[in-house]
Protein backbone atom coordinates (compact mmCIF):
# COMPACT_ATOMS: atom_id res chain seq x y z
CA UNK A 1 84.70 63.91 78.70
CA UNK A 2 87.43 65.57 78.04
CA UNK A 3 87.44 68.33 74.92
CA UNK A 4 90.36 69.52 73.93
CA UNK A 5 90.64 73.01 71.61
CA UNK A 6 93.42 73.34 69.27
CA UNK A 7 95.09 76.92 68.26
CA UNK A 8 94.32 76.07 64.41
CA UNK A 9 93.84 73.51 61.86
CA UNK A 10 97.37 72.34 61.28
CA UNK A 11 98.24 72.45 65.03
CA UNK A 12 100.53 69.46 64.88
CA UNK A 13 102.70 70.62 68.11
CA UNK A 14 99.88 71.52 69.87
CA UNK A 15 98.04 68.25 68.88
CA UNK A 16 101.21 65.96 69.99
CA UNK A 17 101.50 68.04 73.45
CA UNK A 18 98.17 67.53 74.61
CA UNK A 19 97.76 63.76 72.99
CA UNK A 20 101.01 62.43 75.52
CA UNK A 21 99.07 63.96 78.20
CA UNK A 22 95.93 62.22 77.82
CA UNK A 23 98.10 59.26 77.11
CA UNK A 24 100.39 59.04 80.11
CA UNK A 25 97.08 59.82 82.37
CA UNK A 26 95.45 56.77 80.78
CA UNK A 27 92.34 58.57 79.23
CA UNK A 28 90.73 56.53 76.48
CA UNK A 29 89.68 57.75 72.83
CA UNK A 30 86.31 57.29 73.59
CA UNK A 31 86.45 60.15 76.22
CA UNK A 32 88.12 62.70 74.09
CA UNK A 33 86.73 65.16 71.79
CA UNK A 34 88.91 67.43 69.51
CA UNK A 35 87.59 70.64 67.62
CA UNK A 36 89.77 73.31 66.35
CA UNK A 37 89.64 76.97 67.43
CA UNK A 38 87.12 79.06 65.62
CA UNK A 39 88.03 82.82 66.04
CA UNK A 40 84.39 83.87 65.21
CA UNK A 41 83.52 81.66 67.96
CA UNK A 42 84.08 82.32 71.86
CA UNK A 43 85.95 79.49 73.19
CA UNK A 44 83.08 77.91 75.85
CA UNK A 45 83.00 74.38 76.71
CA UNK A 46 86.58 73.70 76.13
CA UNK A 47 88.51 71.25 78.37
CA UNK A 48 92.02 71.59 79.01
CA UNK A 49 94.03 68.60 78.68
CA UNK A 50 95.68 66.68 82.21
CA UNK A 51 98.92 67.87 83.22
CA UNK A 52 101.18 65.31 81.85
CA UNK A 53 102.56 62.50 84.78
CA UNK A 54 106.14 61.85 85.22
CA UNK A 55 107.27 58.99 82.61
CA UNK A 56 107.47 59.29 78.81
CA UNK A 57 107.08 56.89 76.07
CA UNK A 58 108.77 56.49 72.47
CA UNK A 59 106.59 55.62 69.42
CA UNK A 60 108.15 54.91 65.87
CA UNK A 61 109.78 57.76 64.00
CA UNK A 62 107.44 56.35 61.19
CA UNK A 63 104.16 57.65 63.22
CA UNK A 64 105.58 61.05 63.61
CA UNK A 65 106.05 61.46 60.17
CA UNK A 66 102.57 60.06 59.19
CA UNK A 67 100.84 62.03 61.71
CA UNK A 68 102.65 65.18 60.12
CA UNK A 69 101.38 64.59 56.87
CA UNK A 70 97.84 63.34 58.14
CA UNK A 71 96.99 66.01 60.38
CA UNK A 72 96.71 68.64 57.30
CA UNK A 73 94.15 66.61 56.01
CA UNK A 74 91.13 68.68 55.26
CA UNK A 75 88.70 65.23 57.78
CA UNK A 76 87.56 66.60 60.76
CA UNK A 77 88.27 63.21 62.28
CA UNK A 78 91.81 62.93 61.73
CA UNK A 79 92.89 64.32 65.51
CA UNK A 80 91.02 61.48 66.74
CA UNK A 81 92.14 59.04 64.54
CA UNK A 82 95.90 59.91 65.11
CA UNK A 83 95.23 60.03 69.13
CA UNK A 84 93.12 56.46 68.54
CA UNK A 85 96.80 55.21 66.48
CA UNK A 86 98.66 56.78 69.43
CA UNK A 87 96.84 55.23 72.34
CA UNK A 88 97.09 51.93 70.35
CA UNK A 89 100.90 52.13 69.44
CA UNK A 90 101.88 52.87 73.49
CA UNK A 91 100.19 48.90 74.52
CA UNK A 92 101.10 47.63 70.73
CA UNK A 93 104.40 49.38 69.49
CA UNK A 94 104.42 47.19 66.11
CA UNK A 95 101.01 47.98 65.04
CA UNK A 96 101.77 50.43 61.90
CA UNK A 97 103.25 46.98 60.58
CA UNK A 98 99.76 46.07 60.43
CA UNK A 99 98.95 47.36 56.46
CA UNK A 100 95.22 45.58 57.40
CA UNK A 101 94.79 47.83 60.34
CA UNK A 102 91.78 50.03 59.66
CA UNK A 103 93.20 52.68 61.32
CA UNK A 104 96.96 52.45 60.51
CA UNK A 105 95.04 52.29 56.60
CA UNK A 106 92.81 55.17 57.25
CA UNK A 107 95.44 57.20 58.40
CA UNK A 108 98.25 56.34 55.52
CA UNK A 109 95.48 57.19 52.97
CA UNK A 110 95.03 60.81 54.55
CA UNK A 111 98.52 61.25 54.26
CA UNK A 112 98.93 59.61 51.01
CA UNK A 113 96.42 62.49 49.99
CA UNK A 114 97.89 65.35 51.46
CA UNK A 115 101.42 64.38 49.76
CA UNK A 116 99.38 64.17 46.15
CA UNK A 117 97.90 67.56 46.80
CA UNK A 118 101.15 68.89 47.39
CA UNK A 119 102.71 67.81 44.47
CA UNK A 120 99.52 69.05 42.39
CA UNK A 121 99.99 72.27 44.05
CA UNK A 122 103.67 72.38 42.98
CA UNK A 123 103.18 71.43 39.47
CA UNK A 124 99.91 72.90 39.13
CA UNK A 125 100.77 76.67 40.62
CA UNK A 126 101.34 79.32 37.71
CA UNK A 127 101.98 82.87 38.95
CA UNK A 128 101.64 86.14 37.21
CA UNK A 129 103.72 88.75 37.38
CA UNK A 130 102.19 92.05 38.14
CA UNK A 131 104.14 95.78 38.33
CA UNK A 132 107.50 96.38 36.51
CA UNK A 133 111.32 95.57 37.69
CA UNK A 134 111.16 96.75 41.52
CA UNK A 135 107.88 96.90 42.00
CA UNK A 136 107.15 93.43 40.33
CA UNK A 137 105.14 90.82 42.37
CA UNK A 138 103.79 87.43 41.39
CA UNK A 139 100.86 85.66 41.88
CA UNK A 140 99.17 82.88 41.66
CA UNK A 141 95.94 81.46 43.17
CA UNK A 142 95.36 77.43 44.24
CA UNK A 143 91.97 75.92 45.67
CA UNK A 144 94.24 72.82 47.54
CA UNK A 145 92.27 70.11 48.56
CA UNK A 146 93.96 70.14 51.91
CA UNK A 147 95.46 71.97 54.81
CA UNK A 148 99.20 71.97 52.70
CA UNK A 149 99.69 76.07 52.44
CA UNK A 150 102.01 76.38 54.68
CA UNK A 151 103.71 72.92 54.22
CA UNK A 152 104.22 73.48 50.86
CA UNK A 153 105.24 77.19 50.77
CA UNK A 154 109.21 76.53 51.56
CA UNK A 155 108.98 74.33 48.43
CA UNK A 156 108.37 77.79 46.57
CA UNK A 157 110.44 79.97 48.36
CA UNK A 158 113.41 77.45 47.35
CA UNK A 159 112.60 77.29 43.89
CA UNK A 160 111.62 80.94 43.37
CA UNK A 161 113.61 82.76 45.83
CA UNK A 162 114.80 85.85 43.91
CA UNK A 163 111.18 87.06 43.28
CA UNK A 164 108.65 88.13 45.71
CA UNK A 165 105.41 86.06 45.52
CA UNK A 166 101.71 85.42 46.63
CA UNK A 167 99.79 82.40 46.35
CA UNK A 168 96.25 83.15 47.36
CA UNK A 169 93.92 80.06 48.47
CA UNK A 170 90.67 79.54 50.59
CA UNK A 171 92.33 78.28 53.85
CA UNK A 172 95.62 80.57 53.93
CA UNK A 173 98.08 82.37 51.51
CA UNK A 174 101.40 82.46 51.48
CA UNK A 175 104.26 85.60 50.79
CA UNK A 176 107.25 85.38 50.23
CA UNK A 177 109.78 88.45 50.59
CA UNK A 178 113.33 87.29 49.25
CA UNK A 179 113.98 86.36 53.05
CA UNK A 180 111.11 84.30 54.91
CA UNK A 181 107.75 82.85 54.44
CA UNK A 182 104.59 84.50 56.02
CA UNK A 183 100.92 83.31 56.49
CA UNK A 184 98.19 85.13 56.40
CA UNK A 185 94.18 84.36 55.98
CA UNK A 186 92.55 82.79 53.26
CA UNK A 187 90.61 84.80 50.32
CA UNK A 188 87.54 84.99 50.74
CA UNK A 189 86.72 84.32 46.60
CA UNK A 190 88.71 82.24 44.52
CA UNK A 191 89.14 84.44 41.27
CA UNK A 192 89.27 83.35 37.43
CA UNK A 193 92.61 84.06 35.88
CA UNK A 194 91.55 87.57 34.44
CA UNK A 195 90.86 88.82 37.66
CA UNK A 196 93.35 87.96 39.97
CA UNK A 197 95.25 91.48 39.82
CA UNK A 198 91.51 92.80 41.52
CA UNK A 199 91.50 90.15 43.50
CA UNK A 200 94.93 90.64 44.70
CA UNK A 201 94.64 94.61 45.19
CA UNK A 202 91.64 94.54 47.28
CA UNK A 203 93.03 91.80 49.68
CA UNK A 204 96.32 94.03 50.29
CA UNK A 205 93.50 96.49 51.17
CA UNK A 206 91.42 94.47 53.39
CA UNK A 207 94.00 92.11 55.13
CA UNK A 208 97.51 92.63 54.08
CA UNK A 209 99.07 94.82 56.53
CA UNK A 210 102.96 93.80 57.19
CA UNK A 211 101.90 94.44 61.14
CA UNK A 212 99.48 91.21 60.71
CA UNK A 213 101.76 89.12 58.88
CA UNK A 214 102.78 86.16 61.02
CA UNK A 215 106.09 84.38 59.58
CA UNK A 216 105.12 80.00 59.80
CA UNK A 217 107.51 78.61 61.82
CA UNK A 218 107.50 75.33 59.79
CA UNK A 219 107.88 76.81 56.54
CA UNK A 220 110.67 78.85 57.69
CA UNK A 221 112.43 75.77 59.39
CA UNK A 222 112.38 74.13 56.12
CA UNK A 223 113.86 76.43 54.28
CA UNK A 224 116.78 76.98 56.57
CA UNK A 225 117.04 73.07 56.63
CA UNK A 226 116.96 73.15 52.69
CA UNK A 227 114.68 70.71 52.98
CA UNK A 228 111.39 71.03 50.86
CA UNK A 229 108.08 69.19 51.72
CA UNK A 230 108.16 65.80 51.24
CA UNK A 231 106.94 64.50 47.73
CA UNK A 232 104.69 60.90 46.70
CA UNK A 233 106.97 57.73 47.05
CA UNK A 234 107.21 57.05 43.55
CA UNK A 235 109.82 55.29 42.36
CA UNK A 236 111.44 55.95 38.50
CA UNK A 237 110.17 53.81 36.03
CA UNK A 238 111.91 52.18 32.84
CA UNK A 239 110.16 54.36 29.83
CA UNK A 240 109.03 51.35 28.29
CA UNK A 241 107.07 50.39 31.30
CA UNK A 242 105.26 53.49 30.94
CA UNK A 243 104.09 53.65 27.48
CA UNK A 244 100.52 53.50 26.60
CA UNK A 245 99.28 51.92 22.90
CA UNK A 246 99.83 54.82 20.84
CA UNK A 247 96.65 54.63 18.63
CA UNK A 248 94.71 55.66 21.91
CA UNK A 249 96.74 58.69 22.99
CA UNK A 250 96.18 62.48 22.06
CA UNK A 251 98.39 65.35 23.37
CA UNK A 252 95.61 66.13 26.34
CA UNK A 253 96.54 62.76 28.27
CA UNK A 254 100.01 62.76 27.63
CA UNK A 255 100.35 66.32 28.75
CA UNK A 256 98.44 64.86 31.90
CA UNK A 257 100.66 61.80 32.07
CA UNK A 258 103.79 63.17 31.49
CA UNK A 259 103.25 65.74 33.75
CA UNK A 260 103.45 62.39 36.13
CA UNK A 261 106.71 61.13 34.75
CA UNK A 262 109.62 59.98 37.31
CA UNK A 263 111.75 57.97 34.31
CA UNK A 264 114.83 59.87 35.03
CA UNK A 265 116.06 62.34 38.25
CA UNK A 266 115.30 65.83 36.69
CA UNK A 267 111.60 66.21 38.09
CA UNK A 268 113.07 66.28 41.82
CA UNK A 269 114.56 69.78 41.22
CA UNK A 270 111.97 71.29 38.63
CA UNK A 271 108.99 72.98 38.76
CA UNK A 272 106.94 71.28 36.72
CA UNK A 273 107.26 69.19 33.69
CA UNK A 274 107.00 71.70 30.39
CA UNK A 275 105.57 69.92 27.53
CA UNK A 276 104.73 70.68 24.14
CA UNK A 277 102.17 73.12 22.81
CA UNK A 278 100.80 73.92 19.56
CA UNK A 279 97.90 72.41 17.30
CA UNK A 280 96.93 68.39 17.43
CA UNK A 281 97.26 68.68 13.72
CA UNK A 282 100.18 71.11 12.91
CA UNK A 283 102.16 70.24 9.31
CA UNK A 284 105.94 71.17 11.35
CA UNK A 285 106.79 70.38 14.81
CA UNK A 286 110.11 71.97 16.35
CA UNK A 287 111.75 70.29 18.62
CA UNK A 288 114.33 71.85 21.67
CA UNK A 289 116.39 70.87 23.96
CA UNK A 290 114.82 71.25 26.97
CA UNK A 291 112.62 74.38 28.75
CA UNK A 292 114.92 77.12 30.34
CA UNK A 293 114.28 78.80 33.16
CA UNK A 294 111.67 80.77 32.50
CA UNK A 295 109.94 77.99 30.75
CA UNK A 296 110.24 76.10 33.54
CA UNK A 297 108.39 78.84 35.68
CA UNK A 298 105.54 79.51 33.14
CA UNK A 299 105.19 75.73 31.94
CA UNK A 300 105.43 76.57 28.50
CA UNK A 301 108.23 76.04 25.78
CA UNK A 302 110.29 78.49 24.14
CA UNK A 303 108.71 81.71 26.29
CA UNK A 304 112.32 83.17 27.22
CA UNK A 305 115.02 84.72 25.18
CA UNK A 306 115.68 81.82 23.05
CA UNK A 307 111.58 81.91 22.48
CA UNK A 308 111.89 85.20 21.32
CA UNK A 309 114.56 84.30 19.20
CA UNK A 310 112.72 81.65 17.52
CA UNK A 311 109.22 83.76 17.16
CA UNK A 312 111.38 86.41 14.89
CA UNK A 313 112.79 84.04 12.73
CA UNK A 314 109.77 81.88 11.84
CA UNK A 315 107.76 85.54 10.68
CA UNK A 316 111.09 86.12 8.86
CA UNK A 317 110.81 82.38 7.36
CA UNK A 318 107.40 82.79 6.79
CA UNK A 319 106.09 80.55 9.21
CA UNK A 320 103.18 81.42 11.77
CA UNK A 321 104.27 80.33 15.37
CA UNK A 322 100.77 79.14 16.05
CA UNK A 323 100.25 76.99 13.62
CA UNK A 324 103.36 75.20 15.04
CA UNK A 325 103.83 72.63 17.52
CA UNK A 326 106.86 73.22 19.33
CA UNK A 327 108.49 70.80 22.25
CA UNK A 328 111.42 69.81 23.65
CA UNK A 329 113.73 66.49 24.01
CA UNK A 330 113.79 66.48 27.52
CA UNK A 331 110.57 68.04 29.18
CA UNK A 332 112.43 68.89 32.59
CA UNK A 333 114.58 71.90 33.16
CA UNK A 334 118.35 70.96 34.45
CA UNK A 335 119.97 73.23 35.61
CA UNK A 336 123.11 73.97 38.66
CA UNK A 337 122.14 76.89 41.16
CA UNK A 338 124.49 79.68 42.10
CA UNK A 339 123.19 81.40 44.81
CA UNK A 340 119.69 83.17 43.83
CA UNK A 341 120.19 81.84 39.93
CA UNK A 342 119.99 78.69 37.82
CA UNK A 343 122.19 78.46 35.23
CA UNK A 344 121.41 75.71 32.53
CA UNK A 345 122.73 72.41 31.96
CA UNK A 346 122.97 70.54 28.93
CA UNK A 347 121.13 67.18 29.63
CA UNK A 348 123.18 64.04 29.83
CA UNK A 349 122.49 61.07 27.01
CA UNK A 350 120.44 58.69 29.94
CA UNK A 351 118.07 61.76 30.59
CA UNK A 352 117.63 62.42 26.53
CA UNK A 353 116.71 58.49 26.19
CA UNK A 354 114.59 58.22 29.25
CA UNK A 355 112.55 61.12 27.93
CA UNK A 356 112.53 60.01 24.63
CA UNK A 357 109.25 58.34 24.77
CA UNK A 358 107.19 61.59 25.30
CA UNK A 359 108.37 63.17 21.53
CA UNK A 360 107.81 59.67 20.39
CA UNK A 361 104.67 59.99 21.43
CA UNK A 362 103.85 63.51 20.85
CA UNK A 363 105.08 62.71 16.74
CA UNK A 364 102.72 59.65 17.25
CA UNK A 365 99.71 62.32 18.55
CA UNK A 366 100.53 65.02 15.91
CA UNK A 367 101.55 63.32 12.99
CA UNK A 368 103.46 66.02 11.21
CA UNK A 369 104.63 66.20 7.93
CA UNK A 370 108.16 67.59 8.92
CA UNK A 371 110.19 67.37 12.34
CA UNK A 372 112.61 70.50 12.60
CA UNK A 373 115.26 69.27 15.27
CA UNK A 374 117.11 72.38 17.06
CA UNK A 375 120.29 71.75 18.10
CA UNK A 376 122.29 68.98 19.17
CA UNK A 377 120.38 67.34 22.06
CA UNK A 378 116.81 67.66 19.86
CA UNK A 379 118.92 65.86 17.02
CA UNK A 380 120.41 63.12 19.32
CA UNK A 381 116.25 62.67 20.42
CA UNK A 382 114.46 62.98 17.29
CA UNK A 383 117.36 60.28 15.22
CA UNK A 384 117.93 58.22 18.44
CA UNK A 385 121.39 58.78 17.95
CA UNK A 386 123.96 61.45 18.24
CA UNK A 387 123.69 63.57 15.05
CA UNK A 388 126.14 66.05 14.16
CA UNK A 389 124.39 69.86 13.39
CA UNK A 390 126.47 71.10 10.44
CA UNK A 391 127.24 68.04 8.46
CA UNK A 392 123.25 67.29 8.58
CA UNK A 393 121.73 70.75 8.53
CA UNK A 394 120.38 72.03 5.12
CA UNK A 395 118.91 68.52 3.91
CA UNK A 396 115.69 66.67 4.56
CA UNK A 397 116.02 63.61 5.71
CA UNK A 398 113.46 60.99 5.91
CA UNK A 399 112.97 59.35 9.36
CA UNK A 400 111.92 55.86 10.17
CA UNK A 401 108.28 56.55 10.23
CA UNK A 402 108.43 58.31 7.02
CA UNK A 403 108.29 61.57 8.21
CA UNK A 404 110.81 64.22 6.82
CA UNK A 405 113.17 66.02 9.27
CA UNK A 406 115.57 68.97 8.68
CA UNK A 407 118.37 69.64 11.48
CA UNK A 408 119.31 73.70 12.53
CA UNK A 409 121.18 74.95 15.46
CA UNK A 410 118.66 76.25 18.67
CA UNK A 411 118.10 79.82 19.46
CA UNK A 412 119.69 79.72 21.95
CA UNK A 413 123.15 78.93 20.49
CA UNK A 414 122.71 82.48 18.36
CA UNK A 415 122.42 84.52 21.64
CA UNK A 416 125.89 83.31 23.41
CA UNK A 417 127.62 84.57 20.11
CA UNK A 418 130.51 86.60 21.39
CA UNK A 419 129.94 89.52 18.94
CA UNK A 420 127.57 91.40 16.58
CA UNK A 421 129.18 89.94 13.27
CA UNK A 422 128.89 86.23 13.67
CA UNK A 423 125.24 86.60 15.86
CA UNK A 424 124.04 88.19 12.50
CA UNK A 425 125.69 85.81 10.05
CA UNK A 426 124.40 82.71 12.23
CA UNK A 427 120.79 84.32 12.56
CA UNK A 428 120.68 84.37 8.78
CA UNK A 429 121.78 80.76 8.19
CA UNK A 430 118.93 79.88 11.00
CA UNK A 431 116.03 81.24 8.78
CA UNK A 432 117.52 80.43 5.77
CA UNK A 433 117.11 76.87 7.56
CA UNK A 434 113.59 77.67 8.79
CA UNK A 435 112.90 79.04 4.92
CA UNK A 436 114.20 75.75 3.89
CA UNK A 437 111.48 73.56 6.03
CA UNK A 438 108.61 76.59 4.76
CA UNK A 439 109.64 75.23 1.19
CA UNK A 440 109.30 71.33 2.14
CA UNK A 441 106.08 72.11 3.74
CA UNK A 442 104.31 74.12 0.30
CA UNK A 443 106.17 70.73 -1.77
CA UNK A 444 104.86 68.38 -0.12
CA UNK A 445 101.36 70.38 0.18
CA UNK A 446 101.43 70.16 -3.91
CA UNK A 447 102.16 67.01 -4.33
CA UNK A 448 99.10 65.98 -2.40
């Protein structure tokens, strides 16, 4: 019997060295045992694997990449299902053509699970920031369901390279500096949201020594490469193939599902779909263009600048913020990066339609009594049609559904104002606009 040691749980090189080995010498599955290295364990008992023969042997690019994905599956049988595939694949080289295969299905649903944890680690993952300019750091904390730290750290590092970050998990975390990726051991307690500064402190004191730090060769490959890790095969849908019978929804599974949605390009390049927020029942939902970038990194509208904007003129209009519920046309940040930032992009007409269905479906959910559309691209969304701002703006006008809307420039718009004068004389026509819908609302409240 021969048992074979790996260095760690995602040991894919060493895995693939040792497996041609014990293929080229002929040595059946059945005589092969695989454990990983325990470092709280002496290594006793442990086989080395045969000295390779002369000869090789090719195998399809296809079962390299699913044995990549498959091996950072959290079974403790997947070395010797991928060495059972390989031994197979050198006598039968079309097998993974074989969907019925129990093995070739096995394996593909490992991997098929690895790639959705992944994804739910990069649109789940919310960091905090912690310290002030310089000595800011962010953190987050993630209980993945498999062995995907590492994998998925370059994904991070790409998307959030101009501030340094943790992510803390069970298995590993993950640092990034502003220049490479480093792995170091797992925390040893998960901790709620309202402790993760503690959490954090003490494991800088008990493990986090720059000395230790070891930088992951794969992560850092893949972010030289530019290449992130590799997300589900799922392939953009037509929004009407999507939509679910409205009188069933509420905004809890169509934050879920829409967090989901591949109906146009923008979800390859942001972090996370940002969708609306506010009460199930509010009387006024505002509606945005899309989330900026620091939106797009807390997963919440209207947090930034513009969000600040906003906040001050609704308490000037007389309007509490949180009794509103405020979204955006297109729930995906676009944007074009230069170097270390990413400067916004105003979404393109097929984007605003294809993501059209989730404020149909939110006004469906929340069933407002008036729709406040900010700026042109929340205009174009919420009339289906391109709207002009300030030949509609000051008005209600009654939608389709019966619903009244009003039409106002976006925050945003106020703070690229070249000077003083004109940012103050716009501000005031924006909550006079904003005072406007206040009025509609305490109307329409007396005449019911």
């Amino acid at each position: 019997m021969h048992r074979i040691t790996l260095d760690h749980e995602t040991d894919f090189d060493g895995w693939r060295r040792i497996a041609r080995a014990l293929v080229l010498n002929d040595i059946p599955p059945s005589e092969v045992e695989w454990r990983v290295h325990d470092t709280c364990e002496p290594q006793t008992g442990a086989t080395a694997a045969p000295d390779a023969p002369q000869g090789t042997f090719s195998v399809p690019a296809k079962f390299v990449e699913l044995a990549k994905l498959a091996i950072l599956h959290r079974s403790p049988d997947r070395f010797a299902l991928l060495y059972r595939l390989l031994w197979r694949l050198h006598r039968h080289h079309d097998l993974l053509t074989a969907a019925d295969d129990p093995d070739v299905a096995e394996a593909s649903e490992m991997a098929d699970a690895v790639q959705r944890d992944i994804r739910n680690m990069q649109a789940g993952l919310r960091f905090r920031e912690f310290g002030r300019e310089q000595k800011a750091h962010f953190i987050a904390a993630f209980e993945p369901e498999h062995h995907i730290v590492a994998a998925a750290a370059p994904f991070f590092a790409s998307r959030f390279a101009d501030m340094p970050w943790s992510i803390l998990t069970p298995d590993a975390c993950a640092h990034w500096d502003g220049h490479a990726v480093t792995i170091t051991p797992g925390i040893s307690e998960m901790p709620d949201g309202s402790r993760l500064e503690e959490a954090w402190q003490r494991y800088c004191a008990d493990i986090f020594n720059p000395a230790r730090l070891k930088t992951a060769p794969a992560s850092t490959a893949a972010i030289n490469s530019g290449n992130p890790p590799p997300a589900p095969m799922v392939e953009p849908q037509e929004p009407s193939m999507t939509r679910k019978p409205i009188a069933t929804e509420n905004l809890s599974t169509l934050r879920a599902e829409a967090a989901d949605c591949r109906a146009c390009p923008l979800w390859k390049d942001a972090t996370q779909t940002v969708f609306g927020e506010g009460p199930a029942r509010a009387r006024v939902m505002l509606v945005g263009e899309q989330p900026g970038d620091k939106e797009d990194l807390a997963g919440k509208p209207f947090v930034g600048p513009a969000g600040n904007m906003l906040d001050r003129a609704l308490e000037e209009a007389g309007i509490i913020r949180e009794k509103v519920y405020v979204t955006n046309a297109v729930k995906h940040f676009k944007f074009v990066a230069r170097g270390k930032i990413r400067l916004h992009q105003k979404p393109s007409t097929p984007e605003i339609k294809a993501c059209r269905q989730w404020y149909e479906r939110e006004l469906a959910a929340v069933r407002p009594d008036l729709v406040v559309a900010m700026g042109a691209t929340a205009a174009h969304c919420v009339f289906g049609k391109i709207t002009p701002i300030n030949k509609n703006r000051g008005r209600s006008i009654t939608l389709e559904d019966g619903t009244e809307a009003l039409v106002t420039v976006h925050p945003s718009y106020l703070l690229r104002l070249p000077d003083e004068e004109s940012k103050a004389r716009e501000y005031r026509r924006f909550v006079a606009d904003l005072r406007l819908a206040a009025k509609l609302l305490k109307s329409s409240a007396h005449a019911a």
